[in-house]
Protein backbone atom coordinates (compact mmCIF):
# COMPACT_ATOMS: atom_id res chain seq x y z
CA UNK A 1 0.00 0.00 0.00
CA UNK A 2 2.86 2.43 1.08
CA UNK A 3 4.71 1.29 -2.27
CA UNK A 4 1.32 2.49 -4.15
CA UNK A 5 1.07 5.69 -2.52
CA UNK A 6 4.77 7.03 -2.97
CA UNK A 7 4.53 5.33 -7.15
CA UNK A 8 1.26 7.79 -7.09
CA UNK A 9 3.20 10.73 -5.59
CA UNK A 10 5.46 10.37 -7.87
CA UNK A 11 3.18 10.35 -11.04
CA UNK A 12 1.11 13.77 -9.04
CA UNK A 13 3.79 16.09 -10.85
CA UNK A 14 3.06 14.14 -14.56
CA UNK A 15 0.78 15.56 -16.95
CA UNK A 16 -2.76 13.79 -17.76
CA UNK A 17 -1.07 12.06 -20.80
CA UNK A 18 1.32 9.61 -19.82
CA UNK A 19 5.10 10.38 -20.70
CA UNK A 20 6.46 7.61 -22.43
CA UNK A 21 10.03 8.41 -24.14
CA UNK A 22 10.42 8.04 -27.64
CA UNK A 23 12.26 4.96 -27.79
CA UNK A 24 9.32 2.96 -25.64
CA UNK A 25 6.60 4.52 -27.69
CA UNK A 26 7.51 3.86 -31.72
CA UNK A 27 9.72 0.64 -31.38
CA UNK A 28 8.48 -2.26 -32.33
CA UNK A 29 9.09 -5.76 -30.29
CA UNK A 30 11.43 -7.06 -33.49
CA UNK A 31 12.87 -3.71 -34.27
CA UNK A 32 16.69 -4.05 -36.29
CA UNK A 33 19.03 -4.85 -33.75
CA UNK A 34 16.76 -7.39 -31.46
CA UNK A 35 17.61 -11.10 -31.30
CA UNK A 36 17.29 -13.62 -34.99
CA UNK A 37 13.54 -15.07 -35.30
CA UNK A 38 13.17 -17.94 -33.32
CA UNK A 39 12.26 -21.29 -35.53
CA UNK A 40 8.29 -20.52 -34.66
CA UNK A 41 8.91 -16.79 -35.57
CA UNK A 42 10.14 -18.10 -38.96
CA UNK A 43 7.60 -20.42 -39.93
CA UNK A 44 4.78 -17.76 -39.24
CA UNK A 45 6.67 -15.17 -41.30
CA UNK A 46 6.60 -17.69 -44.11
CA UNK A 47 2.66 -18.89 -43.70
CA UNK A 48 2.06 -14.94 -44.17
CA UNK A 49 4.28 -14.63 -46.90
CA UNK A 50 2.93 -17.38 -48.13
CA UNK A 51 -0.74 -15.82 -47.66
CA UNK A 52 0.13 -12.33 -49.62
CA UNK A 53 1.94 -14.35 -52.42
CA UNK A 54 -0.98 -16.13 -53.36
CA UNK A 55 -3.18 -14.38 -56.55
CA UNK A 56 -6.07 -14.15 -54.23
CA UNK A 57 -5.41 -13.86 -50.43
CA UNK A 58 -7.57 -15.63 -48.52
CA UNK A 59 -8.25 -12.91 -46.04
CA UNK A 60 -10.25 -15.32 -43.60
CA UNK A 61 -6.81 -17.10 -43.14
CA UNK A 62 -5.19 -14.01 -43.14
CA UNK A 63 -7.44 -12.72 -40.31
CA UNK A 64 -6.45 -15.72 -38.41
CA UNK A 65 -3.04 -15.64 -38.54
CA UNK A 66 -3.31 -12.06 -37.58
CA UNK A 67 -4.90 -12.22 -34.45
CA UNK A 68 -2.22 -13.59 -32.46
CA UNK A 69 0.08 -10.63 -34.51
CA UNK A 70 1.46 -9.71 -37.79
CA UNK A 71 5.38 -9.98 -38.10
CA UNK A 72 6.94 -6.94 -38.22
CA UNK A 73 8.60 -7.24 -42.31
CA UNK A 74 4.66 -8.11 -43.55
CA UNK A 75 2.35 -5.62 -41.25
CA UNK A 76 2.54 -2.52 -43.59
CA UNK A 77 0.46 -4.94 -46.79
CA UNK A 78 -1.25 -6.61 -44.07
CA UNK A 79 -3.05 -3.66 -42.44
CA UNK A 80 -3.76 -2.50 -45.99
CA UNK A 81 -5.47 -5.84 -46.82
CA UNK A 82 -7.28 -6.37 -43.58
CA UNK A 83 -8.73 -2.82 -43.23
CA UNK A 84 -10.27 -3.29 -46.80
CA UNK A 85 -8.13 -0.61 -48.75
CA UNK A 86 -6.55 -3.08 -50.62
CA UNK A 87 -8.31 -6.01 -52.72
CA UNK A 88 -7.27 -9.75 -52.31
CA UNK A 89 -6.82 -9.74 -55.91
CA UNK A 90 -2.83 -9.33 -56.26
CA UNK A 91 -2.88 -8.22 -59.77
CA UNK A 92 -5.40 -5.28 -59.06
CA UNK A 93 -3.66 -4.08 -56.32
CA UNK A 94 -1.16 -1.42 -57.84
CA UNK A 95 -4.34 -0.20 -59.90
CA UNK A 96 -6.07 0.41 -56.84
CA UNK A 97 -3.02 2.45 -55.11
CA UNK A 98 -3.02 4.35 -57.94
CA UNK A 99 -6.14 5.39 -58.13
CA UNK A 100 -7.16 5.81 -54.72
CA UNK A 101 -3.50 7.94 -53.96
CA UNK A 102 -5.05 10.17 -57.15
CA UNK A 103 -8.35 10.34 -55.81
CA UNK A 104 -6.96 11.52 -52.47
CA UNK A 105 -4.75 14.63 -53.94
CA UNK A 106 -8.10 15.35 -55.54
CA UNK A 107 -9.28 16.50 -53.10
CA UNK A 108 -6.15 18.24 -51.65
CA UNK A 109 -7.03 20.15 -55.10
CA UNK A 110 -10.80 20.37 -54.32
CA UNK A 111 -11.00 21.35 -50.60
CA UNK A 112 -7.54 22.35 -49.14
CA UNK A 113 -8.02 25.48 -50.18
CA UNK A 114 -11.17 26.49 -48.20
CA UNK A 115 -9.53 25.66 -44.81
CA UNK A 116 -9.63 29.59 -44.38
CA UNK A 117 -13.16 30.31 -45.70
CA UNK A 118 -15.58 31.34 -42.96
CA UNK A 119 -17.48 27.82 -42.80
CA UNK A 120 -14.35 25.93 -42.23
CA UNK A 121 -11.86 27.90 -40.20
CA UNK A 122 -12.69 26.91 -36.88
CA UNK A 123 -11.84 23.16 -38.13
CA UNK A 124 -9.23 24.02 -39.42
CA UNK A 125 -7.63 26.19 -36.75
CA UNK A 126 -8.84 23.18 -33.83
CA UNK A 127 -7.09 20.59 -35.82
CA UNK A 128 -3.99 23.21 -36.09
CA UNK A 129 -3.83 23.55 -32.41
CA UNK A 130 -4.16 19.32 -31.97
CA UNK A 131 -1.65 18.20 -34.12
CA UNK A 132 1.77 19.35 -32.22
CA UNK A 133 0.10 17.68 -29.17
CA UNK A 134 0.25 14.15 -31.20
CA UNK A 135 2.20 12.10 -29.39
CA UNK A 136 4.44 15.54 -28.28
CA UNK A 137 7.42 13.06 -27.17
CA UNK A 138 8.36 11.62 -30.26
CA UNK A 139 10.28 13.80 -32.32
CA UNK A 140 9.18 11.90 -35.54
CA UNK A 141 5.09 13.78 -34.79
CA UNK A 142 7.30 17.18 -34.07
CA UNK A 143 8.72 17.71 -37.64
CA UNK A 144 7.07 20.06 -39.81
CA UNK A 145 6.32 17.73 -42.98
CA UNK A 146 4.58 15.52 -40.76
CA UNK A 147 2.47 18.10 -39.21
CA UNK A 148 1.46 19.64 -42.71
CA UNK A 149 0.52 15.63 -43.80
CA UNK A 150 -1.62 15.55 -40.64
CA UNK A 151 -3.16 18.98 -41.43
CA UNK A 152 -4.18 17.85 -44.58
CA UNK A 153 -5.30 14.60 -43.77
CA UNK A 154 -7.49 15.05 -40.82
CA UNK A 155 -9.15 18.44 -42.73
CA UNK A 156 -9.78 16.34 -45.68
CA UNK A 157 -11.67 13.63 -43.66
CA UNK A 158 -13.54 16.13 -41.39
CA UNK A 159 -14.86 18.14 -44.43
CA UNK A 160 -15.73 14.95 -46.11
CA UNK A 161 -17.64 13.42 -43.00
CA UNK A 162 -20.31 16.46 -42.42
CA UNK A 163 -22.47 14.55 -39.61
CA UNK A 164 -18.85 14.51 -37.46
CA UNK A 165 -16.63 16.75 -38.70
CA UNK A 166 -13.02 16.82 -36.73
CA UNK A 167 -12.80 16.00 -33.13
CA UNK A 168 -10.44 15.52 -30.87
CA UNK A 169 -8.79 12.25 -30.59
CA UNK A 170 -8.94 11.58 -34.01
CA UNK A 171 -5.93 12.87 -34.38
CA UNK A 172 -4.21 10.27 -32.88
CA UNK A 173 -5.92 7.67 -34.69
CA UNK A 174 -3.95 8.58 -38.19
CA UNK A 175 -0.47 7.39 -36.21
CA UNK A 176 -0.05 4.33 -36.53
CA UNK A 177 -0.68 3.91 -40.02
CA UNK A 178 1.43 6.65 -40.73
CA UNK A 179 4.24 4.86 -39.15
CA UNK A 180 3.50 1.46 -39.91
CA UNK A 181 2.35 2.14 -43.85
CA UNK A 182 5.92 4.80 -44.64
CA UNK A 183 7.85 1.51 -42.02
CA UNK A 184 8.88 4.20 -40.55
CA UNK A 185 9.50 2.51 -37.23
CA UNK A 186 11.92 1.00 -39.32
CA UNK A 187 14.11 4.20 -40.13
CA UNK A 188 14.21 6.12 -36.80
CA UNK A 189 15.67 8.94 -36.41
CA UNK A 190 14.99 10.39 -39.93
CA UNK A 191 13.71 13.40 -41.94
CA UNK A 192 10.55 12.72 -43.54
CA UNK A 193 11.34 15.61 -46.22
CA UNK A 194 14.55 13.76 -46.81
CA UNK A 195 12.04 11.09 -48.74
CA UNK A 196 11.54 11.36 -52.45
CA UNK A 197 8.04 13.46 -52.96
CA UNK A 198 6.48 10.06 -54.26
CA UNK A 199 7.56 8.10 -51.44
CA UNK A 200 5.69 11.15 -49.09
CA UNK A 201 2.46 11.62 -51.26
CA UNK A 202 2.10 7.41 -51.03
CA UNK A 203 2.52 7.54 -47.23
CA UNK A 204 0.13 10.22 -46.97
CA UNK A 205 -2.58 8.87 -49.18
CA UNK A 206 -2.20 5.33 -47.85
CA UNK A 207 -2.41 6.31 -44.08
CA UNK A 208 -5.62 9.08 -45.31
CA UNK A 209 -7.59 5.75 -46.55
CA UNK A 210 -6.77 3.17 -43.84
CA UNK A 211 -7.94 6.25 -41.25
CA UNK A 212 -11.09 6.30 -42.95
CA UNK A 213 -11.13 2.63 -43.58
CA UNK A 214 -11.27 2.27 -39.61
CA UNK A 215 -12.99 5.46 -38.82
CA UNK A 216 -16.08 4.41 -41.01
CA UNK A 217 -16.86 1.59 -38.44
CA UNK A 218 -16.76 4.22 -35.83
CA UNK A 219 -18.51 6.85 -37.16
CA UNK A 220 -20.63 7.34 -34.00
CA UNK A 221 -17.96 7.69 -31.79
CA UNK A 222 -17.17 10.99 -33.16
CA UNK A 223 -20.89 12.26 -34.39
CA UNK A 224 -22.34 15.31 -32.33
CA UNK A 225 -22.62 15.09 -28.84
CA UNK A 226 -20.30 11.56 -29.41
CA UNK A 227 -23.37 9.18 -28.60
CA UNK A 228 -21.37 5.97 -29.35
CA UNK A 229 -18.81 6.74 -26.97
CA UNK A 230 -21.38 7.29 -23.93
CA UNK A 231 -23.04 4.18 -25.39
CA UNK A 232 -19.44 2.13 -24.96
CA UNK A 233 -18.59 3.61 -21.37
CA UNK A 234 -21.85 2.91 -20.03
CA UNK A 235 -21.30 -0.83 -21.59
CA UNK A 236 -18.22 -0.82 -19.73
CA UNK A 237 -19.66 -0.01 -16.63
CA UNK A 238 -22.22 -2.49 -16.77
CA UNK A 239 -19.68 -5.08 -17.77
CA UNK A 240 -17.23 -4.39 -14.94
CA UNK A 241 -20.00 -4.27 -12.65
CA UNK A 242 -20.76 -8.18 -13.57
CA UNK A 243 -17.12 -9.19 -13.91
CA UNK A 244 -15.73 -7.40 -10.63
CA UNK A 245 -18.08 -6.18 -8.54
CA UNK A 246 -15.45 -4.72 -5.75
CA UNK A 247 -13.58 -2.49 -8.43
CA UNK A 248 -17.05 -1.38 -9.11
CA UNK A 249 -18.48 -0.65 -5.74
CA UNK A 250 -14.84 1.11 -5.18
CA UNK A 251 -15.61 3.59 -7.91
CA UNK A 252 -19.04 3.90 -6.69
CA UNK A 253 -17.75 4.50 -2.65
CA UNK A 254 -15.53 7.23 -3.78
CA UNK A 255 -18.14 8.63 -6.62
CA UNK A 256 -15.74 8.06 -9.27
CA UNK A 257 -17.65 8.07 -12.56
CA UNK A 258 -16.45 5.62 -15.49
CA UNK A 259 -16.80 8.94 -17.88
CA UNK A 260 -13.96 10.64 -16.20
CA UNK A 261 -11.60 8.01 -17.10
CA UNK A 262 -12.76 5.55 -19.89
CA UNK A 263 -14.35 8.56 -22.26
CA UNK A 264 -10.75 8.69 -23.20
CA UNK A 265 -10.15 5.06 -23.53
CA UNK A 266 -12.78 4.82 -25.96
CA UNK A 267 -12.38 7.86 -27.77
CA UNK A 268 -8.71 7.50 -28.31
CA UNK A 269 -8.81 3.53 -28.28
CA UNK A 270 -6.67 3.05 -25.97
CA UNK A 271 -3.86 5.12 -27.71
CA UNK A 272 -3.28 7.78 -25.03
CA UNK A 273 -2.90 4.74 -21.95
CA UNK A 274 -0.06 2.80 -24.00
CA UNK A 275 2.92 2.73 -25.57
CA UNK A 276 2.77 3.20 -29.52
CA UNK A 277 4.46 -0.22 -30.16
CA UNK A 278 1.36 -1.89 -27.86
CA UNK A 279 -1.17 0.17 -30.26
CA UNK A 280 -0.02 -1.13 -33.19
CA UNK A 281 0.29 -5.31 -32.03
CA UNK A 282 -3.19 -4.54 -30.23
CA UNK A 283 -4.40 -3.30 -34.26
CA UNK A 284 -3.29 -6.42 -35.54
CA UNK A 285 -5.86 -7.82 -33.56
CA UNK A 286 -8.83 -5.35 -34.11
CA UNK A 287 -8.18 -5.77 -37.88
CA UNK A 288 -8.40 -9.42 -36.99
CA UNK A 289 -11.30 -9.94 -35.33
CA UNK A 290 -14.72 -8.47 -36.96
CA UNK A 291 -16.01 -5.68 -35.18
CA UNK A 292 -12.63 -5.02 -33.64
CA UNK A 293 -12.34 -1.52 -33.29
CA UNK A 294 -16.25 -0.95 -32.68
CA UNK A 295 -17.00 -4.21 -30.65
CA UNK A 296 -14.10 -6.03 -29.42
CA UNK A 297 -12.16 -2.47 -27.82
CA UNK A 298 -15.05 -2.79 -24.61
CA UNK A 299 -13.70 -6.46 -23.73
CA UNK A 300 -10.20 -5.08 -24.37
CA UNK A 301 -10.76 -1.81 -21.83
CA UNK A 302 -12.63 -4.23 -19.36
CA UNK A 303 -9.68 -6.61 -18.85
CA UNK A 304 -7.48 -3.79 -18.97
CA UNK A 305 -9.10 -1.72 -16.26
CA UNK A 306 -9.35 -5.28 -14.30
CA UNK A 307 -5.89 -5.56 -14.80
CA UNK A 308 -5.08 -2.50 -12.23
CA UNK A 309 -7.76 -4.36 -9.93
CA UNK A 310 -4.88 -4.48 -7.22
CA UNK A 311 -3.57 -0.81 -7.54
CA UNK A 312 -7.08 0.41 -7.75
CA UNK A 313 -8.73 -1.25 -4.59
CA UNK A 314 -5.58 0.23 -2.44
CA UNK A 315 -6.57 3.37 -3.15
CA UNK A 316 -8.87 5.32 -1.26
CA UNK A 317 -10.09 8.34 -2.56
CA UNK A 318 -11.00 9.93 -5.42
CA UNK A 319 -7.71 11.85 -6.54
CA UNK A 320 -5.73 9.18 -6.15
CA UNK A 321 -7.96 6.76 -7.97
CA UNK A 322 -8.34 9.18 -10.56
CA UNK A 323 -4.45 10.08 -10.99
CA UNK A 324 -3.92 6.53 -11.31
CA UNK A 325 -6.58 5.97 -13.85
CA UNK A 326 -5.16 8.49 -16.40
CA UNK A 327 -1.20 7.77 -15.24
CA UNK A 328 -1.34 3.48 -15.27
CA UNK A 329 2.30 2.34 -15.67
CA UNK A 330 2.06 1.12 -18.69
CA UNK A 331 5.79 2.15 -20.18
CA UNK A 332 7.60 -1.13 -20.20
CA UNK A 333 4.68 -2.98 -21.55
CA UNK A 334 5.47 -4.91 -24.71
CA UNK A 335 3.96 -8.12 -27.19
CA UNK A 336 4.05 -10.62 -23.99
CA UNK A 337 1.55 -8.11 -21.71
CA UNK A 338 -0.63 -7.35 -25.02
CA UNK A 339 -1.21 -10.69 -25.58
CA UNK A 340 -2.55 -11.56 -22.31
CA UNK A 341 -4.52 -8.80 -22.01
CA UNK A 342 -6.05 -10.04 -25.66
CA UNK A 343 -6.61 -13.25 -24.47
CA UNK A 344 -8.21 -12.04 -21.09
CA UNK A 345 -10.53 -9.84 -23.47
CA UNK A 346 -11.09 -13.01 -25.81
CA UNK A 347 -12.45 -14.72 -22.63
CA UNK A 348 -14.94 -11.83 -21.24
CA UNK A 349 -16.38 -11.85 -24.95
CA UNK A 350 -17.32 -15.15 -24.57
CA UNK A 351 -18.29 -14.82 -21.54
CA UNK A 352 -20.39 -11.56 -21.93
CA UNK A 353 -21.48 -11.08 -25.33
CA UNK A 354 -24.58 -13.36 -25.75
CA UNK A 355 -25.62 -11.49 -22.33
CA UNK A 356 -28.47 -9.22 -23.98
CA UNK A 357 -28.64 -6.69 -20.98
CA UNK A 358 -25.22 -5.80 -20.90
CA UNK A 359 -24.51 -4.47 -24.27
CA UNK A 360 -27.08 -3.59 -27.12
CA UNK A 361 -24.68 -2.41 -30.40
């Protein structure tokens, strides 16, 4: 208890968002430099090559092979397959690049140029202020080429999605496609200007329609008033209060409201609580299993919260319980502590989902 108390004093001087240093947040598990592939890491490398080799990918096999993750060399085609930019059909793949990549500097040419007209300036100037607070730590999100591809992007979606427009937290949902589809995780520390112009426009494009890809299952989250998120944090709280009913009756003795803590968790999937490398292995997952970023994330933030069961029933009031909600140590978490809590979340699905009361989509 002691131990928990002087960890929390120490996290009282941190901001709300976690600070995780660059190296923890965009390296992945088998970044150059780690250890050779062990035998089983091989043979799973070569099923998926295997896989995307093949004239038409069987993307039900794919999916499977995915959930448990994607190997590092194969994730940037596999996220594009999965997420439905790209078609199974090898040969018709560069056709589709090429179109969509032209379709989305069309309308950089259409709209760009009304981010200062009088209907769209206040989007325009919010996402402005949001981007250099995207991911502030890693100097990759700091560089001005990447800021101007995030400017673009995230106008281009919010003036082409009316009923939401931009809001915050989106932002953070373009990053990891960004790095993942330019491997950029792969070529740290680098200038993105120092690409060749192609090289950026394809990044830019690619990451713009796997955004969309996932954003159009989660429209609602981001739609006025956000009345899928209060739909999934009142889901969680009915969940938690069948799966752990002391955590629950803890928040409820010391009148801590899920909203305070898991509105975030939903509304930035998770992104804000962990490091970027545990984003990206849990997306492997989500792009996995159907319904993943709209259905699955409640099981996910369920066995997550119930992972700090411990922590959270030592403390005893609300600041503390609160500090710890939007500080949990999460910094040295990796692949091994993802998968569990993937596997816990499998289990509460199974568990939970046919239980009508709990959670109406």
């Amino acid at each position: 208890m002691s131990s928990v108390r002087s960890s929390l004093q120490k996290q009282q001087s941190l901001p709300v968002r976690p600070i995780i240093p660059l190296v923890a947040r965009i390296s992945d598990q088998n970044a150059s430099g780690a250890p050779p592939m062990t035998v089983r890491e091989k043979s799973r490398l070569d099923k998926f090559k295997q896989l995307l080799a093949s004239p038409n990918t069987d993307l039900e096999e794919l999916r499977k092979h995915s959930w448990s993750g994607i190997p590092r060399e194969v994730r940037p085609i596999t996220w594009r397959l999965l997420s439905g930019y790209l078609p199974a059909n090898k040969e018709r793949r560069e056709l589709v690049l090429k179109r969509k990549r032209e379709e989305y500097f069309g309308f950089i040419e259409q709209y760009y140029h009304s981010r200062t007209d009088e209907h769209y300036k206040d989007t325009y100037r919010q996402i402005h202020i949001d981007i250099p607070r995207t991911n502030p730590l890693i100097p990759l999100f700091q560089q001005p080429a990447v800021q101007e591809v995030f400017e673009r992007i995230l106008f281009i979606w919010a003036i082409r999605h009316p009923a939401s427009g931009y809001v915050q937290g989106i932002n953070d949902l373009v990053t990891p496609f960004f790095v993942l589809v330019g491997k950029l995780h792969q070529r740290t520390p680098f200038h993105v200007a120092a690409l060749p112009l192609e090289t950026q426009r394809n990044i830019e494009a690619d990451s713009f329609w796997c955004m969309s890809k996932l954003l159009d299952g989660i429209q609602d989250n981001y739609t006025f008033a956000q009345p899928g998120i209060q739909n999934k944090v009142k889901a969680l709280e009915e969940l938690v209060s069948r799966i752990d009913e002391d955590v629950h009756n803890h928040f409820k003795k010391y009148e801590v409201e899920y909203l305070q803590f898991a509105f975030r968790w939903m509304n930035n999937l998770l992104m804000r609580e962990l490091p970027l490398r545990c984003t990206i292995r849990l997306w492997d997952t989500y792009q996995a299993e159907a319904e993943g970023f709209s259905h699955f994330h409640l099981y996910v933030c369920a066995a997550f919260l119930i992972e700090w069961r411990k922590e959270i029933l030592s403390m005893v009031d609300f600041q503390g319980l609160l500090m710890l909600l939007q500080n949990l140590p999460t910094i040295h978490w990796g692949n091994e502590e993802v998968g569990l809590l993937l596997a816990e979340a499998y289990r509460l699905k199974y568990m939970f989902a046919d239980a009508p009361s709990h959670y109406k989509r």
